[in-house]
C-alpha atoms as a PDB file:
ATOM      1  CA  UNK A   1     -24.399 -11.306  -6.439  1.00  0.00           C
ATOM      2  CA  UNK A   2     -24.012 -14.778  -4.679  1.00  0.00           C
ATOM      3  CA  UNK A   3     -22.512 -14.583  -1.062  1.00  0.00           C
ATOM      4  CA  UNK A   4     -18.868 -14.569  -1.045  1.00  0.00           C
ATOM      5  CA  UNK A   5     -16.658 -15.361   1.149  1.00  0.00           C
ATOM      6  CA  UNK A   6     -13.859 -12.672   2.856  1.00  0.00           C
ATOM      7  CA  UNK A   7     -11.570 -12.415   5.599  1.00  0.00           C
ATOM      8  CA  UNK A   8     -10.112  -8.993   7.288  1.00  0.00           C
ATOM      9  CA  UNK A   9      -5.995  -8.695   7.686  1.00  0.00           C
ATOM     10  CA  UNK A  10      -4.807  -6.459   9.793  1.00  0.00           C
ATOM     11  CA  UNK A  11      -0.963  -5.352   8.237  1.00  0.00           C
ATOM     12  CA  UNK A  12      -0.025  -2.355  10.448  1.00  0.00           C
ATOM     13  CA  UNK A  13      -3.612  -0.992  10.697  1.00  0.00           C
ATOM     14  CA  UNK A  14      -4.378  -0.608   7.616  1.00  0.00           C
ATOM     15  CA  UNK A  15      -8.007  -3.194   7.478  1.00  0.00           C
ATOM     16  CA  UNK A  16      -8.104  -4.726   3.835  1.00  0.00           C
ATOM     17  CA  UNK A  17     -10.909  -7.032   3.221  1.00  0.00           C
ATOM     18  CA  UNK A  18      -9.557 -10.345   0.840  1.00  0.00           C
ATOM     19  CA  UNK A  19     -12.365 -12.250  -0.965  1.00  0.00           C
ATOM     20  CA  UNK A  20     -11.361 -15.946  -1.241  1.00  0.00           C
ATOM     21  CA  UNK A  21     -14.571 -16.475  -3.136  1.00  0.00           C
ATOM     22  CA  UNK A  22     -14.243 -16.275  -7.004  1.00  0.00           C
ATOM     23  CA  UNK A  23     -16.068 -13.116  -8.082  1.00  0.00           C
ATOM     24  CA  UNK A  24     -16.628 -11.740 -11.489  1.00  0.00           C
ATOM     25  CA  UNK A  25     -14.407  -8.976 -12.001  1.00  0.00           C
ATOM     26  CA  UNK A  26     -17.736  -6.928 -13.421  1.00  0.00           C
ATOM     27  CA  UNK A  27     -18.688  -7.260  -9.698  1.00  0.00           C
ATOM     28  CA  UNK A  28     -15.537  -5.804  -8.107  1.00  0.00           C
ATOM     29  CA  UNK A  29     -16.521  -2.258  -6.874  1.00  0.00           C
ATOM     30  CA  UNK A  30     -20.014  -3.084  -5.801  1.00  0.00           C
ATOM     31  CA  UNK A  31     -18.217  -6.326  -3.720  1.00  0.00           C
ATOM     32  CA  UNK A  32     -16.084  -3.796  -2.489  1.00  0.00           C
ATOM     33  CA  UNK A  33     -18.368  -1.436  -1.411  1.00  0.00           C
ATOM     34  CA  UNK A  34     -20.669  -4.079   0.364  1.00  0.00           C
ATOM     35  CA  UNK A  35     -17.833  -5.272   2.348  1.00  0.00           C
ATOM     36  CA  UNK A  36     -17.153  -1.898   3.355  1.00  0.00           C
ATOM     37  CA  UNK A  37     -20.186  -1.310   4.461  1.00  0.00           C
ATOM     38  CA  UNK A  38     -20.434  -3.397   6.744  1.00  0.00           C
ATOM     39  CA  UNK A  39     -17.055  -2.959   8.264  1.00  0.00           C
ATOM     40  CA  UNK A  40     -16.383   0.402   7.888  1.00  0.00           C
ATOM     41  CA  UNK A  41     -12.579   0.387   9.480  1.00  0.00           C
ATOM     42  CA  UNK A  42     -11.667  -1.670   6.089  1.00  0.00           C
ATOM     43  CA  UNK A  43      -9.191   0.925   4.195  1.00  0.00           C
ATOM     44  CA  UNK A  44      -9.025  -1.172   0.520  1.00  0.00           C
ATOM     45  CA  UNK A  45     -10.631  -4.962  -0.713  1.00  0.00           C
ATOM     46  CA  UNK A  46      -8.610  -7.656  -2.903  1.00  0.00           C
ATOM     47  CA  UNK A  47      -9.774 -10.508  -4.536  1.00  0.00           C
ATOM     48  CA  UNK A  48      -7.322 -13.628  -4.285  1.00  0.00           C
ATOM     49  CA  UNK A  49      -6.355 -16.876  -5.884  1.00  0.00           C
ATOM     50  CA  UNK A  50      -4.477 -19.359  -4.617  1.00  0.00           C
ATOM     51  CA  UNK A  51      -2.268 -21.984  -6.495  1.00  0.00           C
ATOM     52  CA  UNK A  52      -1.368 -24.265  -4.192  1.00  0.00           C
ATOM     53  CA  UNK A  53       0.289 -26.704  -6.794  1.00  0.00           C
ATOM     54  CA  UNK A  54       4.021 -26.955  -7.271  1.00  0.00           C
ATOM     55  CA  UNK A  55       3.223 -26.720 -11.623  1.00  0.00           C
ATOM     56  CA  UNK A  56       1.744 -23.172 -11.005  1.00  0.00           C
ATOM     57  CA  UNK A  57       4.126 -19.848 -12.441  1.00  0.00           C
ATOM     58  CA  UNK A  58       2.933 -17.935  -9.251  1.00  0.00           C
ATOM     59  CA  UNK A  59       1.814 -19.299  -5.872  1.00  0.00           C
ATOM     60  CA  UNK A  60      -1.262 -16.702  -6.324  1.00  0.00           C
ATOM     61  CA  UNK A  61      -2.850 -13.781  -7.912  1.00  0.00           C
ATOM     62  CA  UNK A  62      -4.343 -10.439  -5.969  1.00  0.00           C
ATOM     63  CA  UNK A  63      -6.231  -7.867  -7.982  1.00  0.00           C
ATOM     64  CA  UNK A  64      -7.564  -4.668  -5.752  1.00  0.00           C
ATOM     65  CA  UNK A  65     -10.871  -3.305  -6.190  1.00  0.00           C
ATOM     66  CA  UNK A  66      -9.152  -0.322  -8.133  1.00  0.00           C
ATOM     67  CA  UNK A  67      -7.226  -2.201 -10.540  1.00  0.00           C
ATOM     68  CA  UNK A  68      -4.107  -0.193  -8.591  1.00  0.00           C
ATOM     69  CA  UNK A  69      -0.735  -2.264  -6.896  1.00  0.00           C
ATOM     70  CA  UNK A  70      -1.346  -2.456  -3.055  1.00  0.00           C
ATOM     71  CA  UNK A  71       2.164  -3.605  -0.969  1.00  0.00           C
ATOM     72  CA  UNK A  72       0.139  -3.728   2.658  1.00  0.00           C
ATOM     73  CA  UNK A  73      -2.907  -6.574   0.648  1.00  0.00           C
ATOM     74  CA  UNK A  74       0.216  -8.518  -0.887  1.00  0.00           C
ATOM     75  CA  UNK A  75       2.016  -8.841   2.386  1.00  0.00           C
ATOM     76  CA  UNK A  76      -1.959  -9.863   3.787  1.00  0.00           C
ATOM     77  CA  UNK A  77      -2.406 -12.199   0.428  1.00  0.00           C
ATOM     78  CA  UNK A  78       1.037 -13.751   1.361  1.00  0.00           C
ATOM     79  CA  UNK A  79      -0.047 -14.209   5.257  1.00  0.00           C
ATOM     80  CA  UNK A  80      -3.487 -15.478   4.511  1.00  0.00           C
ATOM     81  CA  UNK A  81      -2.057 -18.338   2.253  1.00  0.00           C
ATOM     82  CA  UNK A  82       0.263 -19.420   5.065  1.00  0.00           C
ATOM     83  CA  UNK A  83      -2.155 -19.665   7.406  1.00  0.00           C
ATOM     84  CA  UNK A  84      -4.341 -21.558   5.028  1.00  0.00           C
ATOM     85  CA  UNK A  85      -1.688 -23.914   4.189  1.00  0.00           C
ATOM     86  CA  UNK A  86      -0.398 -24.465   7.524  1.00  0.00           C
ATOM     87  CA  UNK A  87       2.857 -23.706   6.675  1.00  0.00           C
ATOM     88  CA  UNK A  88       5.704 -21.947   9.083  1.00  0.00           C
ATOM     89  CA  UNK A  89       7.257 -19.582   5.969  1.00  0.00           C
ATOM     90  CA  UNK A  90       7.715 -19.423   2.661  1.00  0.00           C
ATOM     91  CA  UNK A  91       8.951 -17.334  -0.626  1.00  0.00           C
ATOM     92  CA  UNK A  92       5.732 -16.675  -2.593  1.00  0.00           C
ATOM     93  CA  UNK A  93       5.652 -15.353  -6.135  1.00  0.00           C
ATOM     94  CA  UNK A  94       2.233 -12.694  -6.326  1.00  0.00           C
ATOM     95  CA  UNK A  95       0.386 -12.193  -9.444  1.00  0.00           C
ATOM     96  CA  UNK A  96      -0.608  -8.293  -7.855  1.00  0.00           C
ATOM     97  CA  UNK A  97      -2.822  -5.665 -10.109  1.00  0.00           C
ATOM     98  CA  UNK A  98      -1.297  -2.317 -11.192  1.00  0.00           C
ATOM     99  CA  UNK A  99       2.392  -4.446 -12.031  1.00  0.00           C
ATOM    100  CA  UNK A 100       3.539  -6.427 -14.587  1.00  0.00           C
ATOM    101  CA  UNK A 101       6.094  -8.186 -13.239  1.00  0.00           C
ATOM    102  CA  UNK A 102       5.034 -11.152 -10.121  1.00  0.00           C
ATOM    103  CA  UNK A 103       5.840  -9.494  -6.571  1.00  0.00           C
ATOM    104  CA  UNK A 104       8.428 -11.761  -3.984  1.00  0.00           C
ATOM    105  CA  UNK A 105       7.213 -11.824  -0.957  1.00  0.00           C
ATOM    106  CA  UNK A 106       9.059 -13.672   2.183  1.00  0.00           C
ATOM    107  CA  UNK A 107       6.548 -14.534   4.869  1.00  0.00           C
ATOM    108  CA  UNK A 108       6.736 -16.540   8.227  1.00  0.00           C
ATOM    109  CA  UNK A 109       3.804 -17.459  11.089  1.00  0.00           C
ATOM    110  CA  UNK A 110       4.650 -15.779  14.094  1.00  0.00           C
ATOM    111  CA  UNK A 111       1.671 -17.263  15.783  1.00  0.00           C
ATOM    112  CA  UNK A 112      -1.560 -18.722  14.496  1.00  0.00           C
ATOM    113  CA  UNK A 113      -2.976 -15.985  13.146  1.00  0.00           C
ATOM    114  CA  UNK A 114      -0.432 -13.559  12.836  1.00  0.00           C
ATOM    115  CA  UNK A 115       2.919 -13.418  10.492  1.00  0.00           C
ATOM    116  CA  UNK A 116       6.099 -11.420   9.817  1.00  0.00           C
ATOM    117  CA  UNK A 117       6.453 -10.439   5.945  1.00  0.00           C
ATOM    118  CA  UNK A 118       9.348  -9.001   3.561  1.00  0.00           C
ATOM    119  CA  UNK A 119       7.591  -7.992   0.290  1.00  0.00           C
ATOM    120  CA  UNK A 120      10.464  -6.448  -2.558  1.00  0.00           C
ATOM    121  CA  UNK A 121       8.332  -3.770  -3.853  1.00  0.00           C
ATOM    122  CA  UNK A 122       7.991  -3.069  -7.643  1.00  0.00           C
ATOM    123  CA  UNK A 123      11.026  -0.755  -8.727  1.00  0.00           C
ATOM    124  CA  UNK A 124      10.430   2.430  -9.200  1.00  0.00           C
ATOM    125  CA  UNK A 125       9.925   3.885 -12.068  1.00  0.00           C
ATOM    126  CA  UNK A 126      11.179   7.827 -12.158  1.00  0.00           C
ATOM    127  CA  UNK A 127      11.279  10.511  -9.013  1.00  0.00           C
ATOM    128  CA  UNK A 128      10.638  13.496 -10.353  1.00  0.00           C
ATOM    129  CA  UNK A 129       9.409  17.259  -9.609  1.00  0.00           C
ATOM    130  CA  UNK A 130       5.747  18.230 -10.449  1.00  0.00           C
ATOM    131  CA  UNK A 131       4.558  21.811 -10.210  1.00  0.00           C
ATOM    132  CA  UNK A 132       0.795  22.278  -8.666  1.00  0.00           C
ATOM    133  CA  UNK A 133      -1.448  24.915  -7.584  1.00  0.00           C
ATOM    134  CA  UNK A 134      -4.083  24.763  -4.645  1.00  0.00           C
ATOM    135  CA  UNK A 135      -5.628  27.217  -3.142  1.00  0.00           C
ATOM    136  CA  UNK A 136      -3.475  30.315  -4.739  1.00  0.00           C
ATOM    137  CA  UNK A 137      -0.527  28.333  -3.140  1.00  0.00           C
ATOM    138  CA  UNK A 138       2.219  27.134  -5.995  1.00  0.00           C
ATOM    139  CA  UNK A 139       5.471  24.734  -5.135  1.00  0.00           C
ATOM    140  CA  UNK A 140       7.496  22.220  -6.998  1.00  0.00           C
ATOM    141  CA  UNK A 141       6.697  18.630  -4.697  1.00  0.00           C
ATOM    142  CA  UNK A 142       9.143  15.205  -5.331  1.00  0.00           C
ATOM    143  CA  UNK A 143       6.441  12.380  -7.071  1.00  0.00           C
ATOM    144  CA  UNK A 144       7.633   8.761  -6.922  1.00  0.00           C
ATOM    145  CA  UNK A 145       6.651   7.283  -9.827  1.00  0.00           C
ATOM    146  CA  UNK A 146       5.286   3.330  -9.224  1.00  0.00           C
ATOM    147  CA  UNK A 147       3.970   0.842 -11.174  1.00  0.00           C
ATOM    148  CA  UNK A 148      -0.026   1.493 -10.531  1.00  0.00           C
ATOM    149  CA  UNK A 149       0.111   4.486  -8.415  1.00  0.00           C
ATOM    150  CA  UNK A 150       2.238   7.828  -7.685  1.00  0.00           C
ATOM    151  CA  UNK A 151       3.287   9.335  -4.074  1.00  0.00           C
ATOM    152  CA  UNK A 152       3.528  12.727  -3.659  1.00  0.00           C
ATOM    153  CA  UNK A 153       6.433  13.401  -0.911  1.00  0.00           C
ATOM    154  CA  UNK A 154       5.334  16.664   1.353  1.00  0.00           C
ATOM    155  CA  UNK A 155       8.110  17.646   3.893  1.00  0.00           C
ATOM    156  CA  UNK A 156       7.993  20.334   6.352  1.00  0.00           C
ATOM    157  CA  UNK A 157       9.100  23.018   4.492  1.00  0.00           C
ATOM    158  CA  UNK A 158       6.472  22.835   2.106  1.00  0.00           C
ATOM    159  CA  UNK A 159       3.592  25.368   1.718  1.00  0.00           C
ATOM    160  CA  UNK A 160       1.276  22.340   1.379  1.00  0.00           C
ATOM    161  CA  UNK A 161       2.278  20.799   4.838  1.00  0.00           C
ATOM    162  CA  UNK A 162      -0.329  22.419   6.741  1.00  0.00           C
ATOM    163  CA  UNK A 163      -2.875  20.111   4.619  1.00  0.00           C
ATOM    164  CA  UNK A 164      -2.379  17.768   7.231  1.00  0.00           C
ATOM    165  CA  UNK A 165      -4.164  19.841   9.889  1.00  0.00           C
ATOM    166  CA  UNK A 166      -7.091  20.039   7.115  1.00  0.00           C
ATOM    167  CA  UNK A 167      -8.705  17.099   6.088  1.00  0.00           C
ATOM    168  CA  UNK A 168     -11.282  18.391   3.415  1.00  0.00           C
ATOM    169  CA  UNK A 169      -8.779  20.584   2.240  1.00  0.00           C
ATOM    170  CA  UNK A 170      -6.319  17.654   1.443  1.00  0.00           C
ATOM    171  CA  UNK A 171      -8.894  15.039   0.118  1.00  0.00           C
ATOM    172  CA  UNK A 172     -10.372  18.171  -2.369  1.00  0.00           C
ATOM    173  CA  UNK A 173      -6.537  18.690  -3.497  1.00  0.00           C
ATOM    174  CA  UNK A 174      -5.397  15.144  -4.014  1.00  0.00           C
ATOM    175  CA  UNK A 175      -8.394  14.635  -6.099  1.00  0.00           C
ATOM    176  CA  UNK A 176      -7.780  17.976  -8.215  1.00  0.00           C
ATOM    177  CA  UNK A 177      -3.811  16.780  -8.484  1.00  0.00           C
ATOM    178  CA  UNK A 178      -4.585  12.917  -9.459  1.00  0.00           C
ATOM    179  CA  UNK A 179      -6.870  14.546 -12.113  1.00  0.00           C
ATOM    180  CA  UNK A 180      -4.800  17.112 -13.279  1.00  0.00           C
ATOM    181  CA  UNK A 181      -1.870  14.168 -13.798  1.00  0.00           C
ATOM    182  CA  UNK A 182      -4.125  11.316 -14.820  1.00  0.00           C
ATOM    183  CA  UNK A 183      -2.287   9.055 -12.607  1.00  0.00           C
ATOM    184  CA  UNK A 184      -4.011   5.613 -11.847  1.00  0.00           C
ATOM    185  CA  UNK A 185      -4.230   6.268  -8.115  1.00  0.00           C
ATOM    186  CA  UNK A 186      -2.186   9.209  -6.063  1.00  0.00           C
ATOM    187  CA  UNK A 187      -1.392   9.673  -2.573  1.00  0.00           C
ATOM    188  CA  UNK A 188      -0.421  12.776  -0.290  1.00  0.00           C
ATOM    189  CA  UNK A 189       2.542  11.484   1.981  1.00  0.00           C
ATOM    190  CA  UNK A 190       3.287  13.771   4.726  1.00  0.00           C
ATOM    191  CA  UNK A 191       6.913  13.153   5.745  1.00  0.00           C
ATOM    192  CA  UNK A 192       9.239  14.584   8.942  1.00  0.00           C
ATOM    193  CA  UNK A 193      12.218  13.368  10.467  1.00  0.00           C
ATOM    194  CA  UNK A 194      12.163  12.785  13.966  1.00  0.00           C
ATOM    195  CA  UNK A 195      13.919  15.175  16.607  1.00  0.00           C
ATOM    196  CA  UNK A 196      15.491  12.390  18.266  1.00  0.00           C
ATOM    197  CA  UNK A 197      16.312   9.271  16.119  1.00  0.00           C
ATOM    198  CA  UNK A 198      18.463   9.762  12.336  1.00  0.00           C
ATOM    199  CA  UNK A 199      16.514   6.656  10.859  1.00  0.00           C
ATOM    200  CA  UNK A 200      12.899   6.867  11.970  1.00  0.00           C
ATOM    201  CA  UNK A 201      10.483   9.292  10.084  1.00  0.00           C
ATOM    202  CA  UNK A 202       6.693   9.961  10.703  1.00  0.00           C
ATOM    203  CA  UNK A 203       4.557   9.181   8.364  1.00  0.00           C
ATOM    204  CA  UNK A 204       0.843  10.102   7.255  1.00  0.00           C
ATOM    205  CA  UNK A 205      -0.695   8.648   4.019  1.00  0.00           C
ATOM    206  CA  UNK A 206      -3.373  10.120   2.465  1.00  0.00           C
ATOM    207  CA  UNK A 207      -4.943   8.198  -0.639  1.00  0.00           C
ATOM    208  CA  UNK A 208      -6.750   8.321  -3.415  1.00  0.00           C
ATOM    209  CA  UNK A 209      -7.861   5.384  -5.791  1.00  0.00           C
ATOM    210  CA  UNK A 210     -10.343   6.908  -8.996  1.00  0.00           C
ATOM    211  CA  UNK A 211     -11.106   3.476 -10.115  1.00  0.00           C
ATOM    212  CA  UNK A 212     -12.102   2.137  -6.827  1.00  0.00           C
ATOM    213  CA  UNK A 213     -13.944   5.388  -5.774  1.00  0.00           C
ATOM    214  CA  UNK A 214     -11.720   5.208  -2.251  1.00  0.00           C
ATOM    215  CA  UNK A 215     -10.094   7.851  -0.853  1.00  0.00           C
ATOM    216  CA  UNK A 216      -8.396   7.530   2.933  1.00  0.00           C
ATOM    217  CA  UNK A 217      -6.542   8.837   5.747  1.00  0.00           C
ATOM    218  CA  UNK A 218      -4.654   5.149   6.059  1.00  0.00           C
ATOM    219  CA  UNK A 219      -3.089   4.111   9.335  1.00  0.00           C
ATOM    220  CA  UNK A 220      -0.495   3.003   7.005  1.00  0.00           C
ATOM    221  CA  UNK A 221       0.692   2.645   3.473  1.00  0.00           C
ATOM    222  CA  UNK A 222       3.064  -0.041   2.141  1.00  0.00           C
ATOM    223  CA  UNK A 223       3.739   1.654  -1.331  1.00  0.00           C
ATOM    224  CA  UNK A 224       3.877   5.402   0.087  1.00  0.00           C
ATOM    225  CA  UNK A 225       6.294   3.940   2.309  1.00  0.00           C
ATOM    226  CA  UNK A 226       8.517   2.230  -0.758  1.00  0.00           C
ATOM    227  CA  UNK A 227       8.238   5.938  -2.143  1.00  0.00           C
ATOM    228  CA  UNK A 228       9.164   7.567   1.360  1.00  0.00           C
ATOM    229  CA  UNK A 229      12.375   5.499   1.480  1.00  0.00           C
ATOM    230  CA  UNK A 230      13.447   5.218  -2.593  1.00  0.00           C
ATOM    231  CA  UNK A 231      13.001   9.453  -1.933  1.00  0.00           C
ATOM    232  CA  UNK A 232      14.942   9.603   0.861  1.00  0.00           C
ATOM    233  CA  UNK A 233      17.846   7.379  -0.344  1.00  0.00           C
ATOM    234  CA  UNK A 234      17.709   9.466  -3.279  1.00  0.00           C
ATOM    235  CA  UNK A 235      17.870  13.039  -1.738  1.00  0.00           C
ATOM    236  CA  UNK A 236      20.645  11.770   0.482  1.00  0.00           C
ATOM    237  CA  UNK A 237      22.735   9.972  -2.157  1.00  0.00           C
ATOM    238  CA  UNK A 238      23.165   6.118  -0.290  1.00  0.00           C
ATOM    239  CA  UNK A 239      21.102   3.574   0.785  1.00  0.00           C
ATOM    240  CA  UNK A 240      18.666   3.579   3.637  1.00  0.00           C
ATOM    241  CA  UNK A 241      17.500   1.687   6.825  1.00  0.00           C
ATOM    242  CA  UNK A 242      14.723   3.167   7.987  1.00  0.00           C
ATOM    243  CA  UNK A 243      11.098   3.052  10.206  1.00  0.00           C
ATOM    244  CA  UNK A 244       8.148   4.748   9.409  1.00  0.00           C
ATOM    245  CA  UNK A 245       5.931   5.872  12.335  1.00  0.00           C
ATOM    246  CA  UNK A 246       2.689   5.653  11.062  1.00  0.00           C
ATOM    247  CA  UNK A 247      -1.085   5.497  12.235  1.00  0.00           C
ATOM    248  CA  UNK A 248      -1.185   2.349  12.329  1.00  0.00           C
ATOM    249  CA  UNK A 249       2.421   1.552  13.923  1.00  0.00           C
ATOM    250  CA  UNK A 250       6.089   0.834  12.449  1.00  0.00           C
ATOM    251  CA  UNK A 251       7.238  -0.082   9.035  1.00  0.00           C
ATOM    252  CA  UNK A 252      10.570  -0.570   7.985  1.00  0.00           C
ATOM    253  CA  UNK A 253      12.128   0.164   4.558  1.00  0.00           C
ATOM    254  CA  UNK A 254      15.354  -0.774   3.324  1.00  0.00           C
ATOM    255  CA  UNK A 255      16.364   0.944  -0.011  1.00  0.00           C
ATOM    256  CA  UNK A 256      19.418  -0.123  -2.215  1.00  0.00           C
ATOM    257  CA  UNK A 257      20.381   2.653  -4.974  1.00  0.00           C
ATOM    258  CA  UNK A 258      22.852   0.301  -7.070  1.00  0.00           C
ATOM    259  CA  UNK A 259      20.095  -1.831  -7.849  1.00  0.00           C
ATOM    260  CA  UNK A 260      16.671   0.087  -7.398  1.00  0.00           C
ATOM    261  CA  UNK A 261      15.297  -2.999  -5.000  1.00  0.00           C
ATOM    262  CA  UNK A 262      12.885  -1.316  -1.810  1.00  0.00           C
ATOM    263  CA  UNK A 263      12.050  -4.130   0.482  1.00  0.00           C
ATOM    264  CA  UNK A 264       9.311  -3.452   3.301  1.00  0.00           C
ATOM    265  CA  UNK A 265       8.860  -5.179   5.699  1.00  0.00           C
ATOM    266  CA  UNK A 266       5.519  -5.316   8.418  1.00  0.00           C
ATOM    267  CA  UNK A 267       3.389  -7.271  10.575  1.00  0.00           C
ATOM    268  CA  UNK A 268      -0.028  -8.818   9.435  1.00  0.00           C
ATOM    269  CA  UNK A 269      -2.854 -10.360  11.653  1.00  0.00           C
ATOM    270  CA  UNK A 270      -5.948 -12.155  10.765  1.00  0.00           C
ATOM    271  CA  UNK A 271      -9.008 -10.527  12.581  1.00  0.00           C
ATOM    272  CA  UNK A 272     -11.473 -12.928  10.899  1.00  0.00           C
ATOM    273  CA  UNK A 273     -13.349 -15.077   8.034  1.00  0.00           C
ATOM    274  CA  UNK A 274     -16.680 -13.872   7.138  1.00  0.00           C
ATOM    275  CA  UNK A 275     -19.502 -14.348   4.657  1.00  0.00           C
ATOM    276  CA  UNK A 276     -21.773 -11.929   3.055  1.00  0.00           C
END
């Protein structure tokens, strides 16, 4: 493998490593994992493109290690080509793995290396009920259905809450569930209201990729967050306005129900550019 270049983005706290150099697509996972390796805090690597020509469809294409849809490395794809093209904001159209359809992003430079970004996340697809069984424990949990990856949604009340005090426990599940449902990535999102505030929620995503042989605790999660707020505006029958506490700090989600649009919105920073 020739050396590549990569820079690490910093959207919330969740590291993800972008290669800038072009890479065979044979090559992903073992880019991936040498990345990784040397910076173990990176949570996921993408591999962009940039169009920087008016003629171009899209403004850029992102495909994850995993082949799965990532919100947190769009929002970083978005910020890394402002910064690159020294511009103060734009509306980029993303070419993103795991969707079909090109993801909008809005993104503006708060400072030189760090920007403010509205991504509309892919629609969801269904939110449903799924029955599982771990650990002699059966409930019914809410799964938000996504183009390129499904969230479970795990409130309080749920027998499989106290996962979140047990690590192993957790990863062993999500891996027997994502199996068990053959879905292209799955993720454990462990969701309570606060005491003191109506619209901010905590948040802790657990995920698990197959393809890209990753599975994380994440200090945050862009598209468990889409699911977190599409759920919540569901279950409560109107639209939402709401922050996630996470890990890694404060996302925002804003979900309409006339039209199915999610929009997220975060913070990125880049930490670096690096070679390998």
């Amino acid at each position: 493998m020739n050396q590549i270049v990569y820079s690490l983005m910093n959207p919330t706290g969740n590291i993800t490593a972008l290669v800038e150099s072009d890479v065979d697509a044979r090559e992903y996972l073992s880019a991936a994992s040498a990345i990784m390796d040397r910076h173990p805090e990176v949570e996921q690597v993408g591999f962009v493109q940039f169009n920087m020509r008016p003629e171009h469809l899209t403004d850029g294409q992102l495909r994850m290690a995993g082949g799965e849809f990532c919100g947190n490395a769009s929002m970083s794809t978005a910020a890394l080509y402002l910064i690159r093209s020294k511009m103060a904001s734009k509306d980029l159209l993303l070419s993103v793995s795991g969707v079909r359809e090109p993801v909008r992003i809005h993104v503006e430079q708060t400072d030189i290396r760090t920007c403010s970004a509205c991504v509309e996340m892919p629609p969801v697809r269904s939110i449903d009920k799924v029955e599982l069984s771990f650990n002699g424990i059966t409930e019914r949990l809410p799964i938000v259905n996504q183009e390129g990856i499904s969230h479970l949604i795990i409130e309080p009340e749920c027998a499989f809450s106290a996962l979140e005090e047990h690590s192993e426990q957790a990863e062993k599940a999500v891996r027997q569930w994502c199996a068990k449902m053959n879905t292209e990535g799955l993720g454990l999102m462990f969701l309570r209201p606060d005491t003191d505030s109506e619209s901010l929620y905590h948040l802790r995503p657990l995920v698990y990729i197959p393809a890209g042989q990753t599975i994380f605790w994440e200090h945050s999660c862009a598209s468990g967050s889409a699911a977190a707020g599409r759920y919540l505006a569901e279950h409560l029958h109107q639209d939402t306005d709401i922050e996630l506490n996470e890990p890694g700090g404060l996302l925002r989600v804003v979900s309409h129900l006339s039209d199915n649009r999610t929009l997220l919105y975060g913070k990125i920073s880049l930490i670096g550019t690096y070679n390998t």
